[in-house]
N, C-alpha and C. Protein backbone atom coordinates (compact mmCIF):
# COMPACT_ATOMS: atom_id res chain seq x y z
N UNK A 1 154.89 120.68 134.27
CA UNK A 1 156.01 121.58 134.10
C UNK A 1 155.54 123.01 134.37
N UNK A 2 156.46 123.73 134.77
CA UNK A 2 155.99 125.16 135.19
C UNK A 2 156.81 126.22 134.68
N UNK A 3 155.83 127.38 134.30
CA UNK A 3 156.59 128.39 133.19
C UNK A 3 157.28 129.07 134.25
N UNK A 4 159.02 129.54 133.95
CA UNK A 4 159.42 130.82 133.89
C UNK A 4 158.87 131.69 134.51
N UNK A 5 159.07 132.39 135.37
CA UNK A 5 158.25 134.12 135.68
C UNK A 5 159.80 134.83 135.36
N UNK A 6 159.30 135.95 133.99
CA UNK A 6 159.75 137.00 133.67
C UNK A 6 160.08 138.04 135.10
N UNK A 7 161.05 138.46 135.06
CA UNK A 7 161.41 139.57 136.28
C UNK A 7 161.78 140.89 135.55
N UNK A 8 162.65 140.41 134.63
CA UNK A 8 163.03 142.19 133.88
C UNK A 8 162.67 142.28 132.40
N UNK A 9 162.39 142.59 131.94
CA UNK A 9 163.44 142.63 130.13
C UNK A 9 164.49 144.09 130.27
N UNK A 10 166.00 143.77 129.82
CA UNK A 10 166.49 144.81 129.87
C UNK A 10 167.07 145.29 128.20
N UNK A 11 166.94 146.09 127.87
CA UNK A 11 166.94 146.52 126.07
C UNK A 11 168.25 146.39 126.05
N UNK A 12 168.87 145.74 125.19
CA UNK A 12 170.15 145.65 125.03
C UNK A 12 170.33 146.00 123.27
N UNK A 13 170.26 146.47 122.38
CA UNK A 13 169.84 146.83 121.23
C UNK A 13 168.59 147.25 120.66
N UNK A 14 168.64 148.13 120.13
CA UNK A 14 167.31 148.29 119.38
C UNK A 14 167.63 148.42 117.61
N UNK A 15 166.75 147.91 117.05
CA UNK A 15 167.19 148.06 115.42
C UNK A 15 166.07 148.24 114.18
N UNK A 16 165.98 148.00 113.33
CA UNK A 16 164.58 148.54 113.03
C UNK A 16 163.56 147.72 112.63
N UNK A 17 163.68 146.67 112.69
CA UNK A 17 162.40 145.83 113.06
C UNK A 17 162.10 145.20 114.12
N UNK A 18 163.37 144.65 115.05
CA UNK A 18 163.58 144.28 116.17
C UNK A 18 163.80 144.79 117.17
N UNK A 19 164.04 144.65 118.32
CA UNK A 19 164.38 144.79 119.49
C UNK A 19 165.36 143.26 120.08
N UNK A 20 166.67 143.72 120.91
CA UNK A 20 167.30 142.27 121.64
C UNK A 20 167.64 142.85 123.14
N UNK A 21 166.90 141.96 123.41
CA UNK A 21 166.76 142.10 124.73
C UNK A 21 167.83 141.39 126.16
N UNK A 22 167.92 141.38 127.15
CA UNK A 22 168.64 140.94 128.08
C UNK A 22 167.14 139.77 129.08
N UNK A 23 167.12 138.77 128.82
CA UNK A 23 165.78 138.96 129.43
C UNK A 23 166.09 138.23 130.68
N UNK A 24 165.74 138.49 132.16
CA UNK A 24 166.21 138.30 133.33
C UNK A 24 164.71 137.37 134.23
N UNK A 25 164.43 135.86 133.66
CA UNK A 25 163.77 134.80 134.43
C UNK A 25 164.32 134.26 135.82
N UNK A 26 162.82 133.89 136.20
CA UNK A 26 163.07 132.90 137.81
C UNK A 26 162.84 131.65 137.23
N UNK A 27 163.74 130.50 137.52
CA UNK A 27 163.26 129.05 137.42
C UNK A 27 162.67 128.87 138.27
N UNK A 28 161.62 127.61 138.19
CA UNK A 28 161.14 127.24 139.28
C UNK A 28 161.39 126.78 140.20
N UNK A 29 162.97 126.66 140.66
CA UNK A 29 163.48 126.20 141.91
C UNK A 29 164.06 127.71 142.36
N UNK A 30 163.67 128.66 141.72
CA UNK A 30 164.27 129.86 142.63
C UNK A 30 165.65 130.78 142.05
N UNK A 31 166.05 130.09 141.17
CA UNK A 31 167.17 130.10 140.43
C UNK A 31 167.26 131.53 139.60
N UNK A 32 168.04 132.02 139.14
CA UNK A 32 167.17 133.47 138.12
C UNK A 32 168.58 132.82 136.98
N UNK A 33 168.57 132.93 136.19
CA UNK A 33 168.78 133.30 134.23
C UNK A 33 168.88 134.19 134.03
N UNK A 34 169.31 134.58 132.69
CA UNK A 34 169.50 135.11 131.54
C UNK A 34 169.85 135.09 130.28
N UNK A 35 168.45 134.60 129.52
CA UNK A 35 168.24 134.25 128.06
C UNK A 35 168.22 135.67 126.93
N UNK A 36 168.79 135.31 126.34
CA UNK A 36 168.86 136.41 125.34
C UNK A 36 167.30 136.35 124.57
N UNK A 37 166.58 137.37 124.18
CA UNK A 37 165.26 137.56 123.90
C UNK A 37 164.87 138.48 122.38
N UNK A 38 164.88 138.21 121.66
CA UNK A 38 164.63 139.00 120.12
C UNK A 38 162.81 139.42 120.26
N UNK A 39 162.78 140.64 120.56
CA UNK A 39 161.11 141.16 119.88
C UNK A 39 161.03 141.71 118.33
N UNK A 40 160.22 140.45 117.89
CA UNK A 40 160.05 140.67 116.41
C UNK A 40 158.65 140.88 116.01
N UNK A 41 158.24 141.99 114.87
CA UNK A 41 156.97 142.08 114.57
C UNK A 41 156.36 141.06 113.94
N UNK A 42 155.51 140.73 113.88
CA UNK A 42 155.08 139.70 113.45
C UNK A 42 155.08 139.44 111.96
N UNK A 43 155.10 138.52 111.11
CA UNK A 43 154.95 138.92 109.49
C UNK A 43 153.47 137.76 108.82
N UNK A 44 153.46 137.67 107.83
CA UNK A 44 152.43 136.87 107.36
C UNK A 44 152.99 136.77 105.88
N UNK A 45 152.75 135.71 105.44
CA UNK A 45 152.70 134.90 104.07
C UNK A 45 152.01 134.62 103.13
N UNK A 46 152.08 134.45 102.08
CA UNK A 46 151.23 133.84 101.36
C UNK A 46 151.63 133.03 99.96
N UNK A 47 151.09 131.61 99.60
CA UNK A 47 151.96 130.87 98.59
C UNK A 47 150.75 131.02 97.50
N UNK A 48 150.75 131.88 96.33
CA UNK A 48 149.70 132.16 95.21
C UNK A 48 149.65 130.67 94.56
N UNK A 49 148.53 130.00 94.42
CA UNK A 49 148.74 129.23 93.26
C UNK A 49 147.40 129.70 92.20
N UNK A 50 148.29 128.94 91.28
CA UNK A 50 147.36 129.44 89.86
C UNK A 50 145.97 128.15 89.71
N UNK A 51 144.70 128.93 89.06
CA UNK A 51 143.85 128.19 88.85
C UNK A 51 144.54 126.67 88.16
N UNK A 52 145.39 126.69 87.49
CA UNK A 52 145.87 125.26 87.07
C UNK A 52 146.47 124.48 88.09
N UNK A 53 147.12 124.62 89.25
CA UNK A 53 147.59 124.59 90.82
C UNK A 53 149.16 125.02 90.30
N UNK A 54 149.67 125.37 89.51
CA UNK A 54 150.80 126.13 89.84
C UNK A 54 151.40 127.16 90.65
N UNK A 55 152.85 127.30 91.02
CA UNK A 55 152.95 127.76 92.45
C UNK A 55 153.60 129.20 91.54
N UNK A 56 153.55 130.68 92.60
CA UNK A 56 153.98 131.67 92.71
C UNK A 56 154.70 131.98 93.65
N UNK A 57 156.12 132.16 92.94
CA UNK A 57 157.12 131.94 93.87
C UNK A 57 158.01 133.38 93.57
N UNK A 58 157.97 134.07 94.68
CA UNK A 58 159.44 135.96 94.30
C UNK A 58 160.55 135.62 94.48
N UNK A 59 161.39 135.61 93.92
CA UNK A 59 163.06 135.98 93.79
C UNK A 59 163.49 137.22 94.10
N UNK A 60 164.98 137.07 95.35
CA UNK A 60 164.84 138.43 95.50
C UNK A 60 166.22 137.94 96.55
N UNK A 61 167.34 139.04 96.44
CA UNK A 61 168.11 138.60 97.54
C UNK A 61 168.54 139.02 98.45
N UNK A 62 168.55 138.27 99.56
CA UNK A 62 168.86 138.46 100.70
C UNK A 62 169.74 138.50 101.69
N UNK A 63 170.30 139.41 102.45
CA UNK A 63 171.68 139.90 102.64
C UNK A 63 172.27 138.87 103.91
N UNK A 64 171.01 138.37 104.42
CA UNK A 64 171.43 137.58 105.62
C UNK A 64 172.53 136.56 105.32
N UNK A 65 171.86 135.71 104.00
CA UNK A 65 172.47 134.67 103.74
C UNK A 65 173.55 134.99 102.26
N UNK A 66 173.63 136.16 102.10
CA UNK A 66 174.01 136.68 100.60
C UNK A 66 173.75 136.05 99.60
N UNK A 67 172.59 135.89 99.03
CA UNK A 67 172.53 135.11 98.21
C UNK A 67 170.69 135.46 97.64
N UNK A 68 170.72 134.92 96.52
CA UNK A 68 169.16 134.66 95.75
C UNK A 68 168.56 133.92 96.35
N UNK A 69 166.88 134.20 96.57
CA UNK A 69 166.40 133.21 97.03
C UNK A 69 164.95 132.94 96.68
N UNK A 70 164.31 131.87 96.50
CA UNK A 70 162.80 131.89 96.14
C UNK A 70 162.08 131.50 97.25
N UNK A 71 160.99 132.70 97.15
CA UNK A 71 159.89 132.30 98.72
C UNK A 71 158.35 132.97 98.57
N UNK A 72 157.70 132.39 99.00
CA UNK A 72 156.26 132.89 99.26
C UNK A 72 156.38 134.42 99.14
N UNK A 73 155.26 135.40 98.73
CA UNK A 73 155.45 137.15 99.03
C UNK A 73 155.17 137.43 100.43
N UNK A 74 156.29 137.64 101.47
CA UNK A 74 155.84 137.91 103.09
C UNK A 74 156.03 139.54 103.01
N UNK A 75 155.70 139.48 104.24
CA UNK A 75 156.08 140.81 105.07
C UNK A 75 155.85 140.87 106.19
N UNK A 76 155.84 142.04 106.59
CA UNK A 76 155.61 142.32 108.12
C UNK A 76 153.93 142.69 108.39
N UNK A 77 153.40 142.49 109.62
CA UNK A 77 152.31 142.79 109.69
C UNK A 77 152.08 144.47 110.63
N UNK A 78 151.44 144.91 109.37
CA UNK A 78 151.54 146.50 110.24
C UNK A 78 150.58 146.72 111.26
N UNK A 79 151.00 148.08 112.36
CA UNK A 79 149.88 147.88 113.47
C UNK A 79 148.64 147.89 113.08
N UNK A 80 147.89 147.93 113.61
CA UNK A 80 146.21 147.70 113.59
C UNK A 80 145.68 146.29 112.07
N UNK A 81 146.74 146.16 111.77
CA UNK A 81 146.64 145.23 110.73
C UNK A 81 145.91 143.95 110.71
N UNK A 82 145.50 143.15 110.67
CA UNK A 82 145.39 141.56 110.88
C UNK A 82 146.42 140.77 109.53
N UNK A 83 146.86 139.76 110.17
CA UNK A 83 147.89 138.85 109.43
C UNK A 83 147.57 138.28 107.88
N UNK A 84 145.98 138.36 108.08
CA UNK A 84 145.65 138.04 106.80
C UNK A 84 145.66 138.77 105.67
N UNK A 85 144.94 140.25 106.26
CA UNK A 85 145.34 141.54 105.44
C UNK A 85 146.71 142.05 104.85
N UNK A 86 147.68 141.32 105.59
CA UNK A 86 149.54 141.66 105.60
C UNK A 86 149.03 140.94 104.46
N UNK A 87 148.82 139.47 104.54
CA UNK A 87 149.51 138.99 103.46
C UNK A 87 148.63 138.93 102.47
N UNK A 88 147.43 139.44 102.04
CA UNK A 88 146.99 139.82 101.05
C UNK A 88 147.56 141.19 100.03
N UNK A 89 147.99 141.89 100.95
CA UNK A 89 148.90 143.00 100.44
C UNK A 89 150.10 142.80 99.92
N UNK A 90 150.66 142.08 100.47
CA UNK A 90 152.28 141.80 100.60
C UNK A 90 151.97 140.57 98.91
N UNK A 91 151.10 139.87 98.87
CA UNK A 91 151.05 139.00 97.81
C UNK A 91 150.85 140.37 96.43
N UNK A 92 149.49 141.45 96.38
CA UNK A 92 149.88 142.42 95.61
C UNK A 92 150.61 142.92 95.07
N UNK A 93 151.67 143.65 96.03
CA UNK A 93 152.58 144.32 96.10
C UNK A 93 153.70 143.64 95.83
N UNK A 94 154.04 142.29 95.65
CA UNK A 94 155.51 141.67 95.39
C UNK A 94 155.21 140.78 94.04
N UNK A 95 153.81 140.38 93.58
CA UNK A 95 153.27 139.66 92.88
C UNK A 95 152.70 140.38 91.47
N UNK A 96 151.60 141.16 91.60
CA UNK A 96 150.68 142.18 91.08
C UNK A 96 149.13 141.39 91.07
N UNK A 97 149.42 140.03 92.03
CA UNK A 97 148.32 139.49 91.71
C UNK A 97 147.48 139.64 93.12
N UNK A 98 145.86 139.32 93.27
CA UNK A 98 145.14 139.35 94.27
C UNK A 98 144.41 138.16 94.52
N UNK A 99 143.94 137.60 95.57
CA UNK A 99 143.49 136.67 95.88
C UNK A 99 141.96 136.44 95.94
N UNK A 100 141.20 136.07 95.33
CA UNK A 100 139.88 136.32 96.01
C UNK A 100 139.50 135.23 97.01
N UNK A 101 140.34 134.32 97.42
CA UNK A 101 140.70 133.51 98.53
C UNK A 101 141.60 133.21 99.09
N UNK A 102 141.87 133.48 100.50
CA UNK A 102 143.29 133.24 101.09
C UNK A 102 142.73 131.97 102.38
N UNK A 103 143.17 131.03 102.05
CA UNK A 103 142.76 129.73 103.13
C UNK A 103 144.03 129.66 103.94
N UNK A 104 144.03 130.32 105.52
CA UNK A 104 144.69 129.76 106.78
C UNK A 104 145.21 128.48 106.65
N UNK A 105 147.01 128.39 106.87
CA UNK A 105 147.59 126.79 106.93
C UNK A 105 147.80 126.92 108.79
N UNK A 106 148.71 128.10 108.63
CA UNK A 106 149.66 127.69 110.65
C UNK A 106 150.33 129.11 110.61
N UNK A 107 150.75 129.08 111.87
CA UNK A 107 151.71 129.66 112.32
C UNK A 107 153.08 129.20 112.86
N UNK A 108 153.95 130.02 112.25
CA UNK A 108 155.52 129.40 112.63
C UNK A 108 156.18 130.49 113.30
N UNK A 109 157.07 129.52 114.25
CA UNK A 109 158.05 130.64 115.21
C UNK A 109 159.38 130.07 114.85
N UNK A 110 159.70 131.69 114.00
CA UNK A 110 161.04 131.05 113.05
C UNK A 110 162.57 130.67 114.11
N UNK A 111 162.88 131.29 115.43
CA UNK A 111 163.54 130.52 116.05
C UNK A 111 163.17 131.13 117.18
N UNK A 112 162.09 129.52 117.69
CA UNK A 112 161.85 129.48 119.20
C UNK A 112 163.06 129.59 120.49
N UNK A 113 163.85 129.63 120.22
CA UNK A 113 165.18 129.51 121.32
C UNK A 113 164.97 131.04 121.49
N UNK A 114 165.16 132.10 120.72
CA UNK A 114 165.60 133.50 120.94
C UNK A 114 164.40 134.69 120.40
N UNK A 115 163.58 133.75 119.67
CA UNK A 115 162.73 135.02 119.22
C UNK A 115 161.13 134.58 118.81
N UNK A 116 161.02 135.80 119.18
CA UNK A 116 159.26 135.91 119.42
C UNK A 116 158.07 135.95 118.11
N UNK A 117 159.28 136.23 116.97
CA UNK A 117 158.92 135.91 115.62
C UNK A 117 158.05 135.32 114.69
N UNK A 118 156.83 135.49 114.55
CA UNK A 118 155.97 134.63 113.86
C UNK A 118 155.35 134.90 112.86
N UNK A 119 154.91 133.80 111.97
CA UNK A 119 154.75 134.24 109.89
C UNK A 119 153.36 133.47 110.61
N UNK A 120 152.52 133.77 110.13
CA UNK A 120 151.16 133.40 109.58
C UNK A 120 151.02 133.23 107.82
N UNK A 121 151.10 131.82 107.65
CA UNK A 121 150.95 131.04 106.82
C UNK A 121 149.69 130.63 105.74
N UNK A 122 149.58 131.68 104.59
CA UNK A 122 148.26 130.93 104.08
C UNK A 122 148.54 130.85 102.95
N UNK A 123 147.66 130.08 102.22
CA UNK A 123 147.64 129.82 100.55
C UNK A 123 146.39 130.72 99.65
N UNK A 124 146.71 131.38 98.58
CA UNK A 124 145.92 131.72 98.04
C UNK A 124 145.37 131.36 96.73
N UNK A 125 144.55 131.38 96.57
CA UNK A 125 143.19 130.96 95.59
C UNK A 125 142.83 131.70 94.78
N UNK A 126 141.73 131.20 93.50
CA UNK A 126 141.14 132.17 93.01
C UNK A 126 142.35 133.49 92.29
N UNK A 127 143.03 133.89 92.10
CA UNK A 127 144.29 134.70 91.45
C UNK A 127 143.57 135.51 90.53
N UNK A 128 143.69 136.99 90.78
CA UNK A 128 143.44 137.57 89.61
C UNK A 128 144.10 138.91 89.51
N UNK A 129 144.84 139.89 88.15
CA UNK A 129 145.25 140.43 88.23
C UNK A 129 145.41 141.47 88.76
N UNK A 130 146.22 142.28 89.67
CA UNK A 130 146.38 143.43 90.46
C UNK A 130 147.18 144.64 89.94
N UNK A 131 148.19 145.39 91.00
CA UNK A 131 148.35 146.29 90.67
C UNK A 131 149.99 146.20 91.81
N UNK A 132 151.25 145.72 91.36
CA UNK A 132 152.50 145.39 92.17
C UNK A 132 153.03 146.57 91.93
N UNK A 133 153.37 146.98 93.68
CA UNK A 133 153.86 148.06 93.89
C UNK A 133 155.05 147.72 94.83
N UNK A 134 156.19 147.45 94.74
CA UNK A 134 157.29 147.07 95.76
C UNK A 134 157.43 148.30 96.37
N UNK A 135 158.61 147.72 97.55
CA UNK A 135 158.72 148.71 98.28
C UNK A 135 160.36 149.56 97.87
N UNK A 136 160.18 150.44 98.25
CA UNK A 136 161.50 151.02 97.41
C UNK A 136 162.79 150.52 97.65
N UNK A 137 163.25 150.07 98.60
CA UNK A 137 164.30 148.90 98.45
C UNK A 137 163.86 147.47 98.41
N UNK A 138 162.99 147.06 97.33
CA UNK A 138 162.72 145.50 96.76
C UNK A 138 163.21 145.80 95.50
N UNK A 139 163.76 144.47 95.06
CA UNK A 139 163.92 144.16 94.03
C UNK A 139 163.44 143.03 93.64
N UNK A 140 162.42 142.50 93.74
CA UNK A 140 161.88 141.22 93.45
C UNK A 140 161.15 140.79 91.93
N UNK A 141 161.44 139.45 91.69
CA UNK A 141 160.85 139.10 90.29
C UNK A 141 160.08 138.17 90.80
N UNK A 142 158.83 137.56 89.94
CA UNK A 142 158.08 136.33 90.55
C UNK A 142 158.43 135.63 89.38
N UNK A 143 158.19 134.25 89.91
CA UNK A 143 158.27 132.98 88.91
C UNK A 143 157.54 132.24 89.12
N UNK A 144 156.70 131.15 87.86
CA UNK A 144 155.68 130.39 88.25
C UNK A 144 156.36 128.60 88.03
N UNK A 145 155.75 128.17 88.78
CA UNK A 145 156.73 126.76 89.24
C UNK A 145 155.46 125.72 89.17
N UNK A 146 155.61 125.10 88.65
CA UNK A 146 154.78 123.35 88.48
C UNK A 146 155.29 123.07 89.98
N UNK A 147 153.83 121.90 90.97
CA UNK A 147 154.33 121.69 92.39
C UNK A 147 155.99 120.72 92.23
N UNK A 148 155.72 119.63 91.40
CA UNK A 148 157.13 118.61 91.45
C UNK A 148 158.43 119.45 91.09
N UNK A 149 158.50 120.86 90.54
CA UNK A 149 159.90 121.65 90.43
C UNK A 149 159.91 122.21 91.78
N UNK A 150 158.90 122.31 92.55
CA UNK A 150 159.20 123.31 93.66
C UNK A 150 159.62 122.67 94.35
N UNK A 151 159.28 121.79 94.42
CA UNK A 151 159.02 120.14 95.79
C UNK A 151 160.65 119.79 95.45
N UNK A 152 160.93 119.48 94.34
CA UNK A 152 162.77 118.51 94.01
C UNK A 152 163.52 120.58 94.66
N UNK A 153 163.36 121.45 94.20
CA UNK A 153 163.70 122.87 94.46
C UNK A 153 164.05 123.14 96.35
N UNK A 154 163.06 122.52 96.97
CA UNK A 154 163.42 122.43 97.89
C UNK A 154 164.29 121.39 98.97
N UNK A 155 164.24 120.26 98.10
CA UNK A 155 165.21 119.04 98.26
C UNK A 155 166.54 119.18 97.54
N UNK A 156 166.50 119.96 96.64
CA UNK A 156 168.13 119.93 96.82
C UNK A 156 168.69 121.59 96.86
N UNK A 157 168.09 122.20 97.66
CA UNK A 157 168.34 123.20 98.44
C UNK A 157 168.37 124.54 97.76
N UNK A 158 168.05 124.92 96.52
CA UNK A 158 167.32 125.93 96.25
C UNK A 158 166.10 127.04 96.67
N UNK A 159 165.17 125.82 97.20
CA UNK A 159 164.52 126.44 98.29
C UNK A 159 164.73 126.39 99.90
N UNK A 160 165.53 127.53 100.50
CA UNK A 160 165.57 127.10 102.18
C UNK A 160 164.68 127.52 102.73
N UNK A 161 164.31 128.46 101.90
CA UNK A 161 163.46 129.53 103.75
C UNK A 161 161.94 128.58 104.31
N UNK A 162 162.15 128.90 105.49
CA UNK A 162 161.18 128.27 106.28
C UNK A 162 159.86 127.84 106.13
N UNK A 163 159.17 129.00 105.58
CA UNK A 163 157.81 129.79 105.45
C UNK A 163 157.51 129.34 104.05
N UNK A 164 158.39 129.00 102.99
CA UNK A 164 158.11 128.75 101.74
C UNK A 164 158.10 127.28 101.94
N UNK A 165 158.99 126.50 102.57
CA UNK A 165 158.74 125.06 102.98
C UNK A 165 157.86 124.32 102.94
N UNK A 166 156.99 125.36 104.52
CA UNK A 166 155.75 124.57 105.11
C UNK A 166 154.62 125.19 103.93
N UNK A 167 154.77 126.60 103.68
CA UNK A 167 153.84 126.36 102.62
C UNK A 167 153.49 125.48 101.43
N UNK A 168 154.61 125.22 101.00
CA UNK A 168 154.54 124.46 99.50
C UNK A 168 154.45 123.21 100.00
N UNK A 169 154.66 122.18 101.78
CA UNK A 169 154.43 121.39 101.52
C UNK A 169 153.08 121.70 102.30
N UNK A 170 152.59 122.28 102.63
CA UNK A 170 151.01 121.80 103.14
C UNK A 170 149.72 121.97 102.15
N UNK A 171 150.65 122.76 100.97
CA UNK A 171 149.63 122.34 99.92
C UNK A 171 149.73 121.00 99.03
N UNK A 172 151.04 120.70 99.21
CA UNK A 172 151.55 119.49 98.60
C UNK A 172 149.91 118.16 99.23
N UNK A 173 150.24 118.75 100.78
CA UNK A 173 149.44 117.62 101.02
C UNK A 173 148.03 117.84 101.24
N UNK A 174 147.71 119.15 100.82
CA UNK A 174 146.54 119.39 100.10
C UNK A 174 145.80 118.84 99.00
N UNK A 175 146.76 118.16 98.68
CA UNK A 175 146.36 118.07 97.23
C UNK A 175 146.08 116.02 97.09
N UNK A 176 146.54 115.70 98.64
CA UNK A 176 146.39 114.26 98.80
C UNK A 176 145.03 113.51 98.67
């Protein structure tokens, strides 16, 4: 199979984490497109568990879906940053707690059809107290969750978001 050659990107919005683009491809029979294209900064994750393996989970809501929601502490990854550093911070700062181990799960591309979007996924270890500083429009609380409340939490749809998913289950099967 043969990739696409990009010919334009044309900016069709700009907003403040994103960019949406017009994006103008050649197929490989010669053909040209136009797929709509989202440039998103990248973010990173992190699912705290407690020396007992209990999970750390922020509440906090979100306007997309209007509603409360429980998820890993993410954010965005700032420039010169590395993904791991995001989410060692971002666990601080939404948590008050610090990791003295953060073990790499994956990376996810929250929707491959339109956007370039990706969470870097890790679990953290070792937990010890910090210093939570939100950001001035957060409102977040954390809650600590036994794995079988999180696990039924996400089966009957309390938990949706993506990133909290694969986290809670790849420690799930961490733990196999």
């Amino acid at each position: 199979m043969e990739k696409y050659v990009r010919k334009k990107l044309e900016l069709a919005y700009h907003a403040h984490v994103f960019d949406v683009y017009n994006d103008h491809l050649e197929l490989p029979d010669g053909r040209e497109v136009v797929y709509d294209y989202i440039d998103h900064r990248a973010g990173a994750c992190v699912l705290p568990v407690t020396d007992d393996g209990r999970l750390i989970l922020v509440k906090q809501y979100r306007n997309s879906i209007d509603d409360i929601t429980y998820e890993v502490p993410a954010g965005l990854v700032d420039a010169g940053e590395s993904p791991e550093a995001a989410a060692a911070r971002e666990l601080e700062e939404e948590t008050g707690y610090v990791s003295g181990r953060l073990e790499y799960i994956t990376r996810t591309v929250l929707a491959i059809g339109t956007s370039n979007e990706q969470t870097y996924i890790y679990i953290g270890h070792d937990l010890k107290s910090g210093h939570m500083s939100q950001d001035a429009d957060e409102n977040i609380e954390s809650e600590i969750f036994d794995v079988r409340n999180a696990e039924s939490m996400i089966r009957d749809g309390r938990i949706v978001d993506s990133k909290t998913i694969i986290a809670v289950y790849a420690y799930i099967n961490s733990l196999k």
